[in-house]
C-alpha atoms as a PDB file:
ATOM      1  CA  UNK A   1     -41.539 -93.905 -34.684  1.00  0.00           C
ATOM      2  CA  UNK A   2     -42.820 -91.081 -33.017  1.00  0.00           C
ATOM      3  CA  UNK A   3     -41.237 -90.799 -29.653  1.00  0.00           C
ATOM      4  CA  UNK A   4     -40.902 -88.432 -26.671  1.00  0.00           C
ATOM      5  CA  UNK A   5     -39.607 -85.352 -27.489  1.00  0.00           C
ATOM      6  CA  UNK A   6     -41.405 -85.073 -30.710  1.00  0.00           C
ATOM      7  CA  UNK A   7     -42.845 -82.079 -31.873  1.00  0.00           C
ATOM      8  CA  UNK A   8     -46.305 -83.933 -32.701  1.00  0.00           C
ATOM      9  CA  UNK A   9     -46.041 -86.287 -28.842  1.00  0.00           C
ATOM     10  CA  UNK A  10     -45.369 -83.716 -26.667  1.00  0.00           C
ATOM     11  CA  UNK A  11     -48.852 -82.376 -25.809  1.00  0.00           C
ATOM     12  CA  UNK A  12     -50.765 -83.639 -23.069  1.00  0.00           C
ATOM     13  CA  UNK A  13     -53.653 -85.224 -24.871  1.00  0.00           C
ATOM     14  CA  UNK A  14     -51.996 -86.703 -26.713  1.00  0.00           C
ATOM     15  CA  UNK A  15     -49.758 -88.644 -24.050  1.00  0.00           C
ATOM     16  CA  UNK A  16     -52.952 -89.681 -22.470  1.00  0.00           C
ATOM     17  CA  UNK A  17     -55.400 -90.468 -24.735  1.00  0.00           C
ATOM     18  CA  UNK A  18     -58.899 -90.767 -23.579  1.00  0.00           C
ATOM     19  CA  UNK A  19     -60.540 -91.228 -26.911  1.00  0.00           C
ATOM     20  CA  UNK A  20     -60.663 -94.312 -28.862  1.00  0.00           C
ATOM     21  CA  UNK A  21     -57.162 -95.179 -30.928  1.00  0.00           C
ATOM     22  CA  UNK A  22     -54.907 -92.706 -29.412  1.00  0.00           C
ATOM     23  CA  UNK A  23     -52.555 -90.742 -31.182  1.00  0.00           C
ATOM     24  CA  UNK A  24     -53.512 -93.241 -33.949  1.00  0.00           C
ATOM     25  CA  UNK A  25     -56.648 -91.757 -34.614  1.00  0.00           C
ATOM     26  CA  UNK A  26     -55.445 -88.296 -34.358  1.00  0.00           C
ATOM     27  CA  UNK A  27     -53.050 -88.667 -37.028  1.00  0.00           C
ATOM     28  CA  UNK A  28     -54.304 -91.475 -39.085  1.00  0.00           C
ATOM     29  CA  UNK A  29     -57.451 -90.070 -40.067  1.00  0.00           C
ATOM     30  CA  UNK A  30     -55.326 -87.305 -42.757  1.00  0.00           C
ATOM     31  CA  UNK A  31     -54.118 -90.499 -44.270  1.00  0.00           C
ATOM     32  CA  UNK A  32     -57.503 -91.556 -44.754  1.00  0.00           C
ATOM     33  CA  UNK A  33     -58.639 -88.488 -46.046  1.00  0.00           C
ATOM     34  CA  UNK A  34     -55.947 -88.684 -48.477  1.00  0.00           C
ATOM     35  CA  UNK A  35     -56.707 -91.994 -49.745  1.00  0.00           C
ATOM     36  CA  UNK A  36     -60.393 -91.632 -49.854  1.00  0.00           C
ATOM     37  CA  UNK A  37     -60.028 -88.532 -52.126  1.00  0.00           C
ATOM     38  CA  UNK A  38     -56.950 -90.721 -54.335  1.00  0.00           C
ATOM     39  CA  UNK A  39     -60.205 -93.535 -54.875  1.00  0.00           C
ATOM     40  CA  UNK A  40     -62.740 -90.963 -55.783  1.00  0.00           C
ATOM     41  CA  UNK A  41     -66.284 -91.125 -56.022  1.00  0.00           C
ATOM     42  CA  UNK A  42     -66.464 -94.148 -58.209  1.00  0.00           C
ATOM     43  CA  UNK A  43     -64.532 -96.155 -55.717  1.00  0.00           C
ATOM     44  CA  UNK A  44     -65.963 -95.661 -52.712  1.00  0.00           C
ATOM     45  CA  UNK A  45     -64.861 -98.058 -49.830  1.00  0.00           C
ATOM     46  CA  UNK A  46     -67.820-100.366 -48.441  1.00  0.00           C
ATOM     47  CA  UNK A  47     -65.989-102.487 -46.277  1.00  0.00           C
ATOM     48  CA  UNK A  48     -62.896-102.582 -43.725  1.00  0.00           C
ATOM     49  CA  UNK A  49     -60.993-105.532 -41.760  1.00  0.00           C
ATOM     50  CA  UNK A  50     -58.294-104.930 -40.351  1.00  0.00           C
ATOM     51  CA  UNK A  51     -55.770-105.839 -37.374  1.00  0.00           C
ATOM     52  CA  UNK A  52     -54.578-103.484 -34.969  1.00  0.00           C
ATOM     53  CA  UNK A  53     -50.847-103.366 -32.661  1.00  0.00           C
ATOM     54  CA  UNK A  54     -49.226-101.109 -29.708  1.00  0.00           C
ATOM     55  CA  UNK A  55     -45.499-101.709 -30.893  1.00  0.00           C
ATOM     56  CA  UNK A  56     -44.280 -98.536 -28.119  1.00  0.00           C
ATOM     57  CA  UNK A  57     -45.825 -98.037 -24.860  1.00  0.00           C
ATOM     58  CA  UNK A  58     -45.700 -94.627 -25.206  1.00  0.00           C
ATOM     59  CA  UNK A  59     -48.253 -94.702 -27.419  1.00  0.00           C
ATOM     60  CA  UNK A  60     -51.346 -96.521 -26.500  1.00  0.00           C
ATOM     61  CA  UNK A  61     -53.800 -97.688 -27.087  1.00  0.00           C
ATOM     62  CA  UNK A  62     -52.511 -98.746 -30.445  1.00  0.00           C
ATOM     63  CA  UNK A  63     -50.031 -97.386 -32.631  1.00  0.00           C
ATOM     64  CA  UNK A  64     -50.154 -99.833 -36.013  1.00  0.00           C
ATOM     65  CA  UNK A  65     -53.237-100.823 -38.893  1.00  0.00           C
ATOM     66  CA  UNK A  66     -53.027-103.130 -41.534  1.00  0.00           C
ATOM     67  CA  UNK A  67     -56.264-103.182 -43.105  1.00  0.00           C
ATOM     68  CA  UNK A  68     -57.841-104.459 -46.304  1.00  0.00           C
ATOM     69  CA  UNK A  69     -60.373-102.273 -47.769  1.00  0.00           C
ATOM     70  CA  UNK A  70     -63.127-103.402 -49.722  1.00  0.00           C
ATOM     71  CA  UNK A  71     -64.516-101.352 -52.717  1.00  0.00           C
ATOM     72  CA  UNK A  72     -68.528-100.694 -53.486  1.00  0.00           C
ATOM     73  CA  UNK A  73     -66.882-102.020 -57.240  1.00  0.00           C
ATOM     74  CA  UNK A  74     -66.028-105.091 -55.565  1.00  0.00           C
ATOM     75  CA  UNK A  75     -62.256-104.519 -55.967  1.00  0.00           C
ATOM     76  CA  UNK A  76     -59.899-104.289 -52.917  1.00  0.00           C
ATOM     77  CA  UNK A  77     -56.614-102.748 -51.779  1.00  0.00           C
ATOM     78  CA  UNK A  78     -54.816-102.503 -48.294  1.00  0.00           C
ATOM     79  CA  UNK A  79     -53.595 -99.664 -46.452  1.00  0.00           C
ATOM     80  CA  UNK A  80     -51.062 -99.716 -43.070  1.00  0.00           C
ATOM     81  CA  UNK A  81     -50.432 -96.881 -41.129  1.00  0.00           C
ATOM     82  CA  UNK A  82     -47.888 -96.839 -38.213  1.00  0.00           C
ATOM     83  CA  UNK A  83     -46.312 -94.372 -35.581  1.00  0.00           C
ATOM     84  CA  UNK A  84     -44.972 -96.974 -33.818  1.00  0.00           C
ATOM     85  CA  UNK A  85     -42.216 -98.212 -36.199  1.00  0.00           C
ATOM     86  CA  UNK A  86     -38.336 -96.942 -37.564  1.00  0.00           C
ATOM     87  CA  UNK A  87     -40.076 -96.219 -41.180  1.00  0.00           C
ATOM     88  CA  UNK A  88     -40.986 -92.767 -41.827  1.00  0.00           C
ATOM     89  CA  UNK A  89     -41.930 -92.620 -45.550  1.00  0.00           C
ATOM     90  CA  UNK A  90     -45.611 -91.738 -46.724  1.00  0.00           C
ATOM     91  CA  UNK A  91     -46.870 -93.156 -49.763  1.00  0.00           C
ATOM     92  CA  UNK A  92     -50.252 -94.330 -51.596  1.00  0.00           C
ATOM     93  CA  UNK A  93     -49.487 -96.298 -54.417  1.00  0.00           C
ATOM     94  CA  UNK A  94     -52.988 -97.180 -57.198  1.00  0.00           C
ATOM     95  CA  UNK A  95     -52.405 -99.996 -59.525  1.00  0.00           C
ATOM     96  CA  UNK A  96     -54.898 -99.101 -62.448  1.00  0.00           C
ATOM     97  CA  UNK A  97     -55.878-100.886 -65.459  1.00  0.00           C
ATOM     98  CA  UNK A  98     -53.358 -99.338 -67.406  1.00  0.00           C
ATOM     99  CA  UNK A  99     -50.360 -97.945 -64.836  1.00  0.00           C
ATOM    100  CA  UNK A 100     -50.115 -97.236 -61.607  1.00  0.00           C
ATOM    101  CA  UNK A 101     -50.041 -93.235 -59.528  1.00  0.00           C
ATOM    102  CA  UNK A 102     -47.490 -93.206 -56.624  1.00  0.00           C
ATOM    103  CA  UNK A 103     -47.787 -89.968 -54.642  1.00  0.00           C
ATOM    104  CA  UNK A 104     -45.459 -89.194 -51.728  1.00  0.00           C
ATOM    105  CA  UNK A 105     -45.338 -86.036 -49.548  1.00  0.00           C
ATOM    106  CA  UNK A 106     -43.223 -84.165 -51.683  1.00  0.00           C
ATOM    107  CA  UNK A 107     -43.878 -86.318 -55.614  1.00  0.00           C
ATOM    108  CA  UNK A 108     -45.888 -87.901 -57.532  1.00  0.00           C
ATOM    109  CA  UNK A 109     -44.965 -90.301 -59.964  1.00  0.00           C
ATOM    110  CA  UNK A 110     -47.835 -91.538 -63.425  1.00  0.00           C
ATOM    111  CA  UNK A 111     -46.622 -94.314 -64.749  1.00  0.00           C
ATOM    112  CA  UNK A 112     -48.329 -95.613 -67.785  1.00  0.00           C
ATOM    113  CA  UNK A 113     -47.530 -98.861 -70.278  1.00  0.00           C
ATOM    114  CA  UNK A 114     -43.710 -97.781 -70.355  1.00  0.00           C
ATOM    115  CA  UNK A 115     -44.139 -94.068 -69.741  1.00  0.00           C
ATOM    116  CA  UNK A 116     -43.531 -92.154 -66.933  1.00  0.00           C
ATOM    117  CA  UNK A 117     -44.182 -88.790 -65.864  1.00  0.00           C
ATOM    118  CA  UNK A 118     -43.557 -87.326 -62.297  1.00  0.00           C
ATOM    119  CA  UNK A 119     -44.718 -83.656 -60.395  1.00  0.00           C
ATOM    120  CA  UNK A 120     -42.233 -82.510 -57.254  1.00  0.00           C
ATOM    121  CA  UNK A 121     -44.578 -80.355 -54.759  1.00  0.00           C
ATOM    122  CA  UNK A 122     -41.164 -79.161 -52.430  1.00  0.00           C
ATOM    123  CA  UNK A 123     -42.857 -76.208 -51.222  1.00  0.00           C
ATOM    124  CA  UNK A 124     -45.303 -77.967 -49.186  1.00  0.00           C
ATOM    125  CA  UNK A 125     -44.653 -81.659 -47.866  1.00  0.00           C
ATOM    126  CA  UNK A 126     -47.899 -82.187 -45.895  1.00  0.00           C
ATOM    127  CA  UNK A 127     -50.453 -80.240 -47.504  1.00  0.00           C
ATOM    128  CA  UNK A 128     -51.418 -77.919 -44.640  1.00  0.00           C
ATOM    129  CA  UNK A 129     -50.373 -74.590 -46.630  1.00  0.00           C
ATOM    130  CA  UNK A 130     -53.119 -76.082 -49.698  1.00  0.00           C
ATOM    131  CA  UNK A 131     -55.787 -76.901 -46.752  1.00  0.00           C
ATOM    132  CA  UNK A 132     -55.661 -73.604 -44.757  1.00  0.00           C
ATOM    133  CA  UNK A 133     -55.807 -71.548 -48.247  1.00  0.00           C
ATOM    134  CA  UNK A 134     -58.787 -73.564 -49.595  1.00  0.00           C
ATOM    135  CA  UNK A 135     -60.396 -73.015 -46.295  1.00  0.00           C
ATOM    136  CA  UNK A 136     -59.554 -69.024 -46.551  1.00  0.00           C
ATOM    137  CA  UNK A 137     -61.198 -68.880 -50.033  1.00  0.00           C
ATOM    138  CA  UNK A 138     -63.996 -70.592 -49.082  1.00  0.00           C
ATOM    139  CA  UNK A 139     -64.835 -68.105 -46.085  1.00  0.00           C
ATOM    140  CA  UNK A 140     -63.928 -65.275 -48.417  1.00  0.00           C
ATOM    141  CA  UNK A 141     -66.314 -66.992 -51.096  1.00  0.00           C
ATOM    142  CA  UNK A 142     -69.057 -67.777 -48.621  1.00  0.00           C
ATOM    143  CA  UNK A 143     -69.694 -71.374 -49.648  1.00  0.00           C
ATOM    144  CA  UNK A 144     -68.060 -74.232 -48.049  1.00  0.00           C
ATOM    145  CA  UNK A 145     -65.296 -76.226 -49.834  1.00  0.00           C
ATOM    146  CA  UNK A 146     -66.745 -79.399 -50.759  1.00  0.00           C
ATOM    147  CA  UNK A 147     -63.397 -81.214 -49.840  1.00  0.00           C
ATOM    148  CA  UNK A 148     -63.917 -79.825 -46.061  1.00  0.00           C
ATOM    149  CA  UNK A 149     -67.451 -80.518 -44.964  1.00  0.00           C
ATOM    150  CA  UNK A 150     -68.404 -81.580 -42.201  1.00  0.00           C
ATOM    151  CA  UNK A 151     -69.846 -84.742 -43.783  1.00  0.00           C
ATOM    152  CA  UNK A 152     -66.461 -85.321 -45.358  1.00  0.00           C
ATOM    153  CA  UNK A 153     -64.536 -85.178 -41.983  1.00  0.00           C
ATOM    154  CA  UNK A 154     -66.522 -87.618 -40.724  1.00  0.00           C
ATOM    155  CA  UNK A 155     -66.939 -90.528 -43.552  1.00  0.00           C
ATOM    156  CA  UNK A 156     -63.023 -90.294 -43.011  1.00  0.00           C
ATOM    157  CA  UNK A 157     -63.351 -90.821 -38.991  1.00  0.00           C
ATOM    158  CA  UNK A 158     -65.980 -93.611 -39.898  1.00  0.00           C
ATOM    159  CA  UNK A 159     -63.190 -95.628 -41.744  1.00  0.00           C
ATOM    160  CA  UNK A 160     -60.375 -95.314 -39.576  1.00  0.00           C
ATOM    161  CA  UNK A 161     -62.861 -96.109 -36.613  1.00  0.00           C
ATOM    162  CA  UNK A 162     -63.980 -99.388 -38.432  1.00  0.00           C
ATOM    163  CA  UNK A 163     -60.336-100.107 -38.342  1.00  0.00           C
ATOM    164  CA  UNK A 164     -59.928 -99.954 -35.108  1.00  0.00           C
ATOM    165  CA  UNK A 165     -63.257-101.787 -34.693  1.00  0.00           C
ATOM    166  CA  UNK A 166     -61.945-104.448 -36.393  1.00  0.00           C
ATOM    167  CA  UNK A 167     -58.591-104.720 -35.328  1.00  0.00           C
ATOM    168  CA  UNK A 168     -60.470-105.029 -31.664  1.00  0.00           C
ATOM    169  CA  UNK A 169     -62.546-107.765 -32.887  1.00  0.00           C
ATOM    170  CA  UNK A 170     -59.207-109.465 -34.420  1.00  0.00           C
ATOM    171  CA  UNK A 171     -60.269-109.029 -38.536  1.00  0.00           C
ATOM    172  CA  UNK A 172     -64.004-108.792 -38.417  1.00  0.00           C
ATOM    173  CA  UNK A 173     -65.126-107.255 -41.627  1.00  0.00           C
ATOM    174  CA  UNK A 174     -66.859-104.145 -41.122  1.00  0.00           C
ATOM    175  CA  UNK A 175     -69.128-102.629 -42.954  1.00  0.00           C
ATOM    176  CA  UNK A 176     -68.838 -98.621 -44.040  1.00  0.00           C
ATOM    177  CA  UNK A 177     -72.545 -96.780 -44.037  1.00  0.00           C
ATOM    178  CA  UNK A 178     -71.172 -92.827 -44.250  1.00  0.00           C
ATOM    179  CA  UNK A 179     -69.002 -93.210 -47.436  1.00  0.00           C
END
């Protein structure tokens, strides 16, 4: 839970939110970026429904999504995001057709048939250090990283504001356009 006193609460805007999801939306959105660069290009998401929860008061308007996401493919998958709860961990977790790829902050673990192989990243837990350097060589290159367009920043805000969409309009499927 993030509470008062936290490093990442205690600025004004973010106490008061006057933008749609709160402190929600400010955070949630790197987990989106995350996962829509985990699916790729050939699994692009088309569709989001999801419900939405203020578990502390501190942190309104809403602190919790559980969403299912809905694949152009046709598959689906869910992903939950919460500041408003005791659990802390960070995982994404794709079930293939022939294994599965857990990353955490720190590790990520390729499990395939009855093999296993696994990567630590210690240095860096949260993947600011690899985001401000790819930004640096990109200004030193003078072409844009393709990861950090403008473009990209926002099909990520699209999904996490369909969440909230549909977590306001208890479940209603919502349909992605920017992906």
């Amino acid at each position: 839970s993030v509470g008062p006193g936290a490093k990442y609460y205690e600025t004004e805007w973010r106490k008061k939110p006057e933008y749609q999801g709160g402190f929600l939306l400010d955070g949630g959105v790197h987990f989106i970026a995350a996962m829509r660069q985990l699916l790729g290009q050939e699994a692009k998401m088309s569709q989001v429904a999801a419900f939405t929860a203020q578990l502390q008061p501190h942190l309104p308007p809403i602190d919790t999504i559980n969403a299912t996401v809905k694949l152009a493919n046709g598959r689906s998958g869910t992903f939950s995001v919460s500041f408003g709860t005791t659990f802390s961990g960070a995982e994404y977790v794709v079930a293939c057709q022939n294994g599965t790829v857990d990353v955490g902050f720190d590790k990520t673990i390729v499990k395939k048939g009855d093999k296993e192989s696994s990567k630590d990243f210690p240095e860096d837990k949260n993947g600011i250090r690899q985001e401000l350097k790819a930004w640096g060589e990109s200004i030193s290159q003078g072409k844009a990283d393709p990861l950090q367009t403008p473009q990209e920043a926002l099909a990520d805000l699209e999904v996490l504001e369909s969440m909230i969409k549909s977590g306001e309009a208890d479940g209603k499927a919502i349909e992605l356009k920017l992906q």
